[in-house]
C-alpha atoms as a PDB file:
ATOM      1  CA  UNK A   1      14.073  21.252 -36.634  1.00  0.00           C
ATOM      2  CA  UNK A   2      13.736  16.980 -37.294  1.00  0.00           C
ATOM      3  CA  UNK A   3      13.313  16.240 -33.518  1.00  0.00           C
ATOM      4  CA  UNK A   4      12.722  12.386 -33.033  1.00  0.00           C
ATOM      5  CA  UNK A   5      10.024  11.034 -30.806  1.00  0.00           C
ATOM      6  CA  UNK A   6      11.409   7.818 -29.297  1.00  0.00           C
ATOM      7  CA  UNK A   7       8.404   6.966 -27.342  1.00  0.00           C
ATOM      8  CA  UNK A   8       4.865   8.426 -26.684  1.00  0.00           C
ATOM      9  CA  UNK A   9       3.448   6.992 -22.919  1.00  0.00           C
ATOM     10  CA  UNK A  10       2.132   3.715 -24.351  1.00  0.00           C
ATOM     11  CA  UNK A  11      -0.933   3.935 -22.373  1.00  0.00           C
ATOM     12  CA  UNK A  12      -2.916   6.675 -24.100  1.00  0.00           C
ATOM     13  CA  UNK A  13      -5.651   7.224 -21.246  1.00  0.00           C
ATOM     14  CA  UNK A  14      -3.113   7.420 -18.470  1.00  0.00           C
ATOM     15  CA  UNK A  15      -0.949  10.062 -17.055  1.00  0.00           C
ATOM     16  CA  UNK A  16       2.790  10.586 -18.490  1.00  0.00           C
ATOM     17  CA  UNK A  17       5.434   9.805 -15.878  1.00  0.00           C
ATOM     18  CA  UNK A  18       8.159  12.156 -17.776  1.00  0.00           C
ATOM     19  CA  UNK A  19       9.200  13.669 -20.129  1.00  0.00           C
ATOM     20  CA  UNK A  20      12.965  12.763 -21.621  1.00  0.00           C
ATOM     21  CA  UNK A  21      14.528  15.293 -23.962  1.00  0.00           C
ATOM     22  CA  UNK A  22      18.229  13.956 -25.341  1.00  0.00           C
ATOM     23  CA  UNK A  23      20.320  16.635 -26.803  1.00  0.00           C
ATOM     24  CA  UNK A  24      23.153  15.833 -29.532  1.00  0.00           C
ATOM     25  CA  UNK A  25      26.531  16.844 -30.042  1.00  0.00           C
ATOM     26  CA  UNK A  26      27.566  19.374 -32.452  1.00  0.00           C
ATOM     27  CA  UNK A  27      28.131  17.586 -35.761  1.00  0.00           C
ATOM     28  CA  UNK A  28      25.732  14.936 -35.272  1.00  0.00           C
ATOM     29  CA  UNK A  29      21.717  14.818 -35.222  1.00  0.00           C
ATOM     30  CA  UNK A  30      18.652  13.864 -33.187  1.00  0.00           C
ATOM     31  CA  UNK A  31      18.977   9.975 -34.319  1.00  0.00           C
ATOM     32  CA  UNK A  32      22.356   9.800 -32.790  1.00  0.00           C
ATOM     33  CA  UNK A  33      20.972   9.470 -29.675  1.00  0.00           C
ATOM     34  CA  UNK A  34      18.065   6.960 -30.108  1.00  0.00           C
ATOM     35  CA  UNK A  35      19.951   4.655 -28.730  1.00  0.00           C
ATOM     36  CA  UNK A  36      20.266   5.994 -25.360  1.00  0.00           C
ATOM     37  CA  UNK A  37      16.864   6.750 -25.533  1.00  0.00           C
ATOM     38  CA  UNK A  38      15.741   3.632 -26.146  1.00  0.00           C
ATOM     39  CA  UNK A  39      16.857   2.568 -22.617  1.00  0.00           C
ATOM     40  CA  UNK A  40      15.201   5.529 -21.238  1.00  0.00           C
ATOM     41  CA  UNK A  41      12.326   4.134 -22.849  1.00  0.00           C
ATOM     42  CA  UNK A  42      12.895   0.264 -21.564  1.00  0.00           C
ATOM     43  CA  UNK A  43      12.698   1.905 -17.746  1.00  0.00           C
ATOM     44  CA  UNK A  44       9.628   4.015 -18.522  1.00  0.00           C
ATOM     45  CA  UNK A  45       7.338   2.730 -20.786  1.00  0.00           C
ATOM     46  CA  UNK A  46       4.819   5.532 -19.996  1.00  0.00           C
ATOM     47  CA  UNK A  47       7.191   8.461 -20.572  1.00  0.00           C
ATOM     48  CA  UNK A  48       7.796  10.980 -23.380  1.00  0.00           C
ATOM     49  CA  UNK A  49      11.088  10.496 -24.544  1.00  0.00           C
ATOM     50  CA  UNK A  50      12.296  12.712 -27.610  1.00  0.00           C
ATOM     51  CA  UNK A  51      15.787  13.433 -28.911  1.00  0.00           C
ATOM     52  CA  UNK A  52      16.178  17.411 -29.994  1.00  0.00           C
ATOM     53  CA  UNK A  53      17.712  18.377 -33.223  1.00  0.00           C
ATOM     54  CA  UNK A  54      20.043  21.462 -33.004  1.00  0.00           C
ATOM     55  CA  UNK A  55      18.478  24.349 -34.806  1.00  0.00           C
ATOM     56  CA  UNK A  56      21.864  25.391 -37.167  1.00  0.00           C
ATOM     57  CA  UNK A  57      23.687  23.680 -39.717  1.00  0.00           C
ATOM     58  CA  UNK A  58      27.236  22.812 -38.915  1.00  0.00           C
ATOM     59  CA  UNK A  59      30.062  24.649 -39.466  1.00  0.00           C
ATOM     60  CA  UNK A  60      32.247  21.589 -39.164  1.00  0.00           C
ATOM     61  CA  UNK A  61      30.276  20.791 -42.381  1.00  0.00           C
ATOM     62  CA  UNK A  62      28.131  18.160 -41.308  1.00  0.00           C
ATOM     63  CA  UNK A  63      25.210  17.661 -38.882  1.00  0.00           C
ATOM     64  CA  UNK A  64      23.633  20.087 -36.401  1.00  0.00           C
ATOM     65  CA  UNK A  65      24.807  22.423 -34.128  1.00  0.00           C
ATOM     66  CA  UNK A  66      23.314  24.953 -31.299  1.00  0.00           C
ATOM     67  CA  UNK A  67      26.618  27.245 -31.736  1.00  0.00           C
ATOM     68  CA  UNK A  68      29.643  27.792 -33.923  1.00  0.00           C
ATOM     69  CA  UNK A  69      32.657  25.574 -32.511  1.00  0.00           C
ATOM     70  CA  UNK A  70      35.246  27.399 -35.114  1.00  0.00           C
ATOM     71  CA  UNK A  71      37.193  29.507 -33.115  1.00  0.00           C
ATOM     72  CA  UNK A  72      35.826  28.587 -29.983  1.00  0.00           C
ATOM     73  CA  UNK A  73      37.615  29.971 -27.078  1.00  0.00           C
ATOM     74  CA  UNK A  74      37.323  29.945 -23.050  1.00  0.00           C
ATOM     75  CA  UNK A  75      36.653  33.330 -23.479  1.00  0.00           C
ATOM     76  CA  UNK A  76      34.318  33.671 -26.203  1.00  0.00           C
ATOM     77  CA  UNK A  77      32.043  29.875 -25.542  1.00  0.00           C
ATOM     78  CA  UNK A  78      29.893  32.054 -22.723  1.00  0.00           C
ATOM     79  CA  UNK A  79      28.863  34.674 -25.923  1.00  0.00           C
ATOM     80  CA  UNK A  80      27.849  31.888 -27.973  1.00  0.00           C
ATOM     81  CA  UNK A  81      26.305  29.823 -25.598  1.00  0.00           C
ATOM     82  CA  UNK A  82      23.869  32.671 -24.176  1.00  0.00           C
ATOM     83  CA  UNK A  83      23.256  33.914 -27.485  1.00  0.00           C
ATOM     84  CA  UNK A  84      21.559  30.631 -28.315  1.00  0.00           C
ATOM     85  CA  UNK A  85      20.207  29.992 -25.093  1.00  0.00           C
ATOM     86  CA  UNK A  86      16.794  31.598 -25.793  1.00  0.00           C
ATOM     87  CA  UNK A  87      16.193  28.801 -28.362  1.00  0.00           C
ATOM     88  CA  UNK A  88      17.180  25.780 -26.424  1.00  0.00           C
ATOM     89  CA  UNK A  89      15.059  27.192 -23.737  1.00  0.00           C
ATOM     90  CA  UNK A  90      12.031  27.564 -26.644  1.00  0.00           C
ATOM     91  CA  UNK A  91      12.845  24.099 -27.041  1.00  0.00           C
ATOM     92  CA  UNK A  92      12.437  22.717 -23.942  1.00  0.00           C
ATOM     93  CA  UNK A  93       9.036  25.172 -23.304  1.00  0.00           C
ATOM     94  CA  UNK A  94       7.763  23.431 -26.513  1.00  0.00           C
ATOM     95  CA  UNK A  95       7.715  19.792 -25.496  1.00  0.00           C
ATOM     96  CA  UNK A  96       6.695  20.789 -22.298  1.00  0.00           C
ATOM     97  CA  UNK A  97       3.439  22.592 -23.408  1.00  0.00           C
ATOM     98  CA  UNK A  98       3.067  19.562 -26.159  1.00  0.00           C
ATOM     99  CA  UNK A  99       3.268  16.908 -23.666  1.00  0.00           C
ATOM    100  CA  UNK A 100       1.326  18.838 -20.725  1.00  0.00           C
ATOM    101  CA  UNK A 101       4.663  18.608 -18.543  1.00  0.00           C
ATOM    102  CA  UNK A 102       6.472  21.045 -16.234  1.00  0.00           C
ATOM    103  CA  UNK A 103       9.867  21.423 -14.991  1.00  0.00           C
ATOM    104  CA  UNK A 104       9.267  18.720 -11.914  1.00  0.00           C
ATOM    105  CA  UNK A 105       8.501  15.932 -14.571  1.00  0.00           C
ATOM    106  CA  UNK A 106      11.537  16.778 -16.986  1.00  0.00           C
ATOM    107  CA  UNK A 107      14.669  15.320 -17.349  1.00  0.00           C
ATOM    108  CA  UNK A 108      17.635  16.750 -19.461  1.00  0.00           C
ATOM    109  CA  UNK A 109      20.146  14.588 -21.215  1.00  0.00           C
ATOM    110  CA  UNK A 110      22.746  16.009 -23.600  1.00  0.00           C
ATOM    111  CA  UNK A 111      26.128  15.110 -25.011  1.00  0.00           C
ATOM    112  CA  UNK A 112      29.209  17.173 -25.485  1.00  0.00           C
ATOM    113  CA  UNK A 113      27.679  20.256 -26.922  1.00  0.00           C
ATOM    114  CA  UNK A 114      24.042  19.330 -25.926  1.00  0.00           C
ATOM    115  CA  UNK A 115      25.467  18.870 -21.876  1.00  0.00           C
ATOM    116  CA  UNK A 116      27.237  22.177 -22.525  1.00  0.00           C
ATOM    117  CA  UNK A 117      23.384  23.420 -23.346  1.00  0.00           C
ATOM    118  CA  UNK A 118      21.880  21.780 -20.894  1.00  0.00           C
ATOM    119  CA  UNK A 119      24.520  22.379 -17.900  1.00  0.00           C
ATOM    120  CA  UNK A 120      24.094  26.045 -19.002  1.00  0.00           C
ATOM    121  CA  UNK A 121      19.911  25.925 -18.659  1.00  0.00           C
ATOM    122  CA  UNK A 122      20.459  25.180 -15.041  1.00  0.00           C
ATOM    123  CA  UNK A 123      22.129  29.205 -14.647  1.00  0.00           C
ATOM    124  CA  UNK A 124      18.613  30.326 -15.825  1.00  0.00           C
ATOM    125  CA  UNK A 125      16.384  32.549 -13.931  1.00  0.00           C
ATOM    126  CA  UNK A 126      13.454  29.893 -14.290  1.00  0.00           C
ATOM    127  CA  UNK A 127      13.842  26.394 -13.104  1.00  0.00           C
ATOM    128  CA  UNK A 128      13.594  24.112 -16.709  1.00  0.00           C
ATOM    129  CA  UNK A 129      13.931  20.511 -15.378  1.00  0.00           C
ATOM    130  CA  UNK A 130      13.891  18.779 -12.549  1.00  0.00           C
ATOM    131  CA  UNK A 131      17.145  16.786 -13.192  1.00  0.00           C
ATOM    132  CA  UNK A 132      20.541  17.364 -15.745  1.00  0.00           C
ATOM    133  CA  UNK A 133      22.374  14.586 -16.874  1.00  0.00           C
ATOM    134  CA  UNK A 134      25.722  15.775 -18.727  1.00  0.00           C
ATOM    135  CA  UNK A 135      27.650  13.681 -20.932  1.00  0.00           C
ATOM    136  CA  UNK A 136      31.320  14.672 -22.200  1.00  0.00           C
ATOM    137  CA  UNK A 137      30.372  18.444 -21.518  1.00  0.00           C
ATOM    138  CA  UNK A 138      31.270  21.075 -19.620  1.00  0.00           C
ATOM    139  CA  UNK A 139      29.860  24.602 -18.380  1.00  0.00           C
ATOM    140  CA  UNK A 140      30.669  27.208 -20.343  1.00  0.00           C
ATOM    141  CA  UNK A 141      31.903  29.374 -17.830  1.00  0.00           C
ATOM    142  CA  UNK A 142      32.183  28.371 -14.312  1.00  0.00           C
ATOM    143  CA  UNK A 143      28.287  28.312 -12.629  1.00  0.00           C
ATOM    144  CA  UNK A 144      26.587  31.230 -10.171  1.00  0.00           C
ATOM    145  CA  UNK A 145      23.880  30.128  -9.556  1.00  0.00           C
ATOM    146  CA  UNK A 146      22.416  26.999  -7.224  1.00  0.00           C
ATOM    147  CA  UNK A 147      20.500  25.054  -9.963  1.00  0.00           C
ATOM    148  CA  UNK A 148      17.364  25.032  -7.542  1.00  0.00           C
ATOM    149  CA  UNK A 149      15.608  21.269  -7.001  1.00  0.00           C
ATOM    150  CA  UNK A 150      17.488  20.318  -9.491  1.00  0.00           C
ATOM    151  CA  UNK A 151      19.587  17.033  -9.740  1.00  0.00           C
ATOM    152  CA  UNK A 152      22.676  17.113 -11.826  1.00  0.00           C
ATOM    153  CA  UNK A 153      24.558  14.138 -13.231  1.00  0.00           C
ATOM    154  CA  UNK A 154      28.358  14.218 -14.697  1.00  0.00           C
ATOM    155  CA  UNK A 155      29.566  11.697 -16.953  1.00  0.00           C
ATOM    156  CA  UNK A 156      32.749  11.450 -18.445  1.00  0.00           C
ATOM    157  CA  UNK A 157      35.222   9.508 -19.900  1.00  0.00           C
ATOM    158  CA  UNK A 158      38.923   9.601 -18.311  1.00  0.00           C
ATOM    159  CA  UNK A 159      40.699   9.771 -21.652  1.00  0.00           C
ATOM    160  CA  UNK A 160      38.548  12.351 -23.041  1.00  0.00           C
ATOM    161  CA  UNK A 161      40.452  14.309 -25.642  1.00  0.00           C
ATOM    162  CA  UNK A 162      38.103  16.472 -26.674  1.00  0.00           C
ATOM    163  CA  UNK A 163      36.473  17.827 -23.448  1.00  0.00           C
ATOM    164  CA  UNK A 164      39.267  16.773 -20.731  1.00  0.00           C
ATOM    165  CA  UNK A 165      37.483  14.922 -17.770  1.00  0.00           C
ATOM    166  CA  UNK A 166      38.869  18.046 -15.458  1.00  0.00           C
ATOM    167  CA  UNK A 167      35.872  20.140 -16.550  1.00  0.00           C
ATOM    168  CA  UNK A 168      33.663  17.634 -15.256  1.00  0.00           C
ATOM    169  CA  UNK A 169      35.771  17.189 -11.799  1.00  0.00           C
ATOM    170  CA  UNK A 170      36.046  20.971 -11.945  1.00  0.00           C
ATOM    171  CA  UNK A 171      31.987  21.340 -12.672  1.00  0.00           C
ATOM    172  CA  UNK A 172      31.326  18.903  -9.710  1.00  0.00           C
ATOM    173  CA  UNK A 173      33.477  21.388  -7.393  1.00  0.00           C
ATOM    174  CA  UNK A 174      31.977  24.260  -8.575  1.00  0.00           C
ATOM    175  CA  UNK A 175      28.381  22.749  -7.946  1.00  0.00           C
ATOM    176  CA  UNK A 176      28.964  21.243  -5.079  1.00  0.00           C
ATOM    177  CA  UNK A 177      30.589  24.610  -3.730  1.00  0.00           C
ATOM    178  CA  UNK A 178      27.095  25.879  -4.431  1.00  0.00           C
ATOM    179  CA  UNK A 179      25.474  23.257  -2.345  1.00  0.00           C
ATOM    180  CA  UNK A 180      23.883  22.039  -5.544  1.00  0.00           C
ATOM    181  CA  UNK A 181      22.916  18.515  -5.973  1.00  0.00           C
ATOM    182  CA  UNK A 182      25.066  16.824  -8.031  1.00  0.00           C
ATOM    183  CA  UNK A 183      26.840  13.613  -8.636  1.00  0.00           C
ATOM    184  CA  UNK A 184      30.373  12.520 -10.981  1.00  0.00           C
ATOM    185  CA  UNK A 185      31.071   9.525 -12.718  1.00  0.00           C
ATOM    186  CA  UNK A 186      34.597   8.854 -14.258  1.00  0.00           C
ATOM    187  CA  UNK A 187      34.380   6.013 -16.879  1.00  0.00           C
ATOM    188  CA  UNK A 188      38.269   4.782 -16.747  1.00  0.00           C
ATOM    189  CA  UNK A 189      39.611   4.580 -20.551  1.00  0.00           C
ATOM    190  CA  UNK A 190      36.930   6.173 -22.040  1.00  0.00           C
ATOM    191  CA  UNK A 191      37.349   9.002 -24.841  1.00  0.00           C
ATOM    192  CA  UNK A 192      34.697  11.240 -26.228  1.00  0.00           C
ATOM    193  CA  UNK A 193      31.597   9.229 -26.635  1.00  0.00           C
ATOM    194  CA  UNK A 194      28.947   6.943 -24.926  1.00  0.00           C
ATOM    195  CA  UNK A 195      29.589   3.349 -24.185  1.00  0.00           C
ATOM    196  CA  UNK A 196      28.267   0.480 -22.525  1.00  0.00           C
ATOM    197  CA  UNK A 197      29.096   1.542 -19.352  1.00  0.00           C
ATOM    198  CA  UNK A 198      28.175   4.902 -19.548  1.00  0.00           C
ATOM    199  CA  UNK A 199      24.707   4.111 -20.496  1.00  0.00           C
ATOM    200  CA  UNK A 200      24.767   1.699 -17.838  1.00  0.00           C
ATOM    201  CA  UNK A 201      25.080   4.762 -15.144  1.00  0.00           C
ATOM    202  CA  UNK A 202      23.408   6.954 -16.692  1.00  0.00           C
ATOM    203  CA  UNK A 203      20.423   4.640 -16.475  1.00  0.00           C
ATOM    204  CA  UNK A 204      21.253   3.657 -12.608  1.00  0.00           C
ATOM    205  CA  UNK A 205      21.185   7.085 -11.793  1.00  0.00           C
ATOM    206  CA  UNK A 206      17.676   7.831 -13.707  1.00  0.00           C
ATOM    207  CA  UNK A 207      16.359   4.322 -12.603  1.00  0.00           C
ATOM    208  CA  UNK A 208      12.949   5.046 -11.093  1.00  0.00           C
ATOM    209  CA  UNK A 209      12.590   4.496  -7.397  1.00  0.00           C
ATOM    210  CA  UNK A 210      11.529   1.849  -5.530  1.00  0.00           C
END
């Protein structure tokens, strides 16, 4: 796995103040998301902020992928996701041991397939990160569980053709139903991807306070 460090804290003899991980979409790799985390890294300079590389090759023959999309259906996306959830959770345990971080100072950021993966982690026993941020994703089967002291984010685009913008509306039911904390943004016109204005909100909503 090529995961890409976007920034180390920049003060080396003071404490981190997070720890970023940016998940891709299936097809694509870790640097497809420096961008984003570039602005993660303009807002805190003294945070970890690394973009994961899916563990499998592609089947769409090209990139990375954490499961097979070929014959995806409603019905069998909850198989593949939970058979590869043991790994993304690896993942996440690894850069938190590495960077001397915990669940409280960890924020989740994925895209299409990587929000599917990290929308999922919050239906885990064990609390992985303290907030979600989903991009273009959905769950892969609707959630159970209250994703405890844990902030969620939805952001989609309206014209989404690839993962309609009703699995986000439908995710932000479902989670508030659950008494979750969670929040929806609707980008008007926007397909299947990130654009100015997403990355706009997304960093609003992971501004730091005060």
């Amino acid at each position: 796995m090529r995961d890409l460090i976007v920034q180390e804290p920049r003060i080396v003899d003071a404490p981190a103040t997070g720890l970023f991980l940016l998940f891709h979409g299936v097809g694509s790799n870790a640097e497809d998301l420096r961008d984003v985390g570039n602005g993660l890294a303009a807002q805190r300079p003294q945070a970890w902020v690394v973009s994961v590389q899916s563990p499998d090759r592609s089947d769409l023959g090209q990139g990375w992928q954490w499961f097979p999309v070929r014959g995806v259906t409603p019905d069998n996306r909850p198989l593949r996701v939970a058979a590869t959830m043991p790994r993304f959770a690896q993942a996440i345990a690894t850069w938190q041991r590495q960077t001397g971080l915990d669940a409280d100072w960890t924020t989740l950021v994925g895209f299409s397939q990587g929000a599917i993966m990290a929308l999922e982690a919050t239906q885990l026993p064990q609390r992985v990160a303290g907030r979600v941020v989903a991009m273009a994703g959905r769950f892969a089967g609707p959630p159970q569980r209250t994703p405890e002291r844990t902030r969620i984010h939805l952001l989609h685009g309206q014209a989404d053709g690839v993962v309609p913008a009703q699995a986000a509306i439908e995710a932000h039911a479902q989670l508030t139903a659950l008494h979750a904390d969670v929040s929806l943004d609707l980008i008007a016109g926007l397909g299947h991807g990130i654009d100015a204005r997403m990355a706009a909100r997304l960093y609003e909503r992971l501004a730091p306070a005060g």
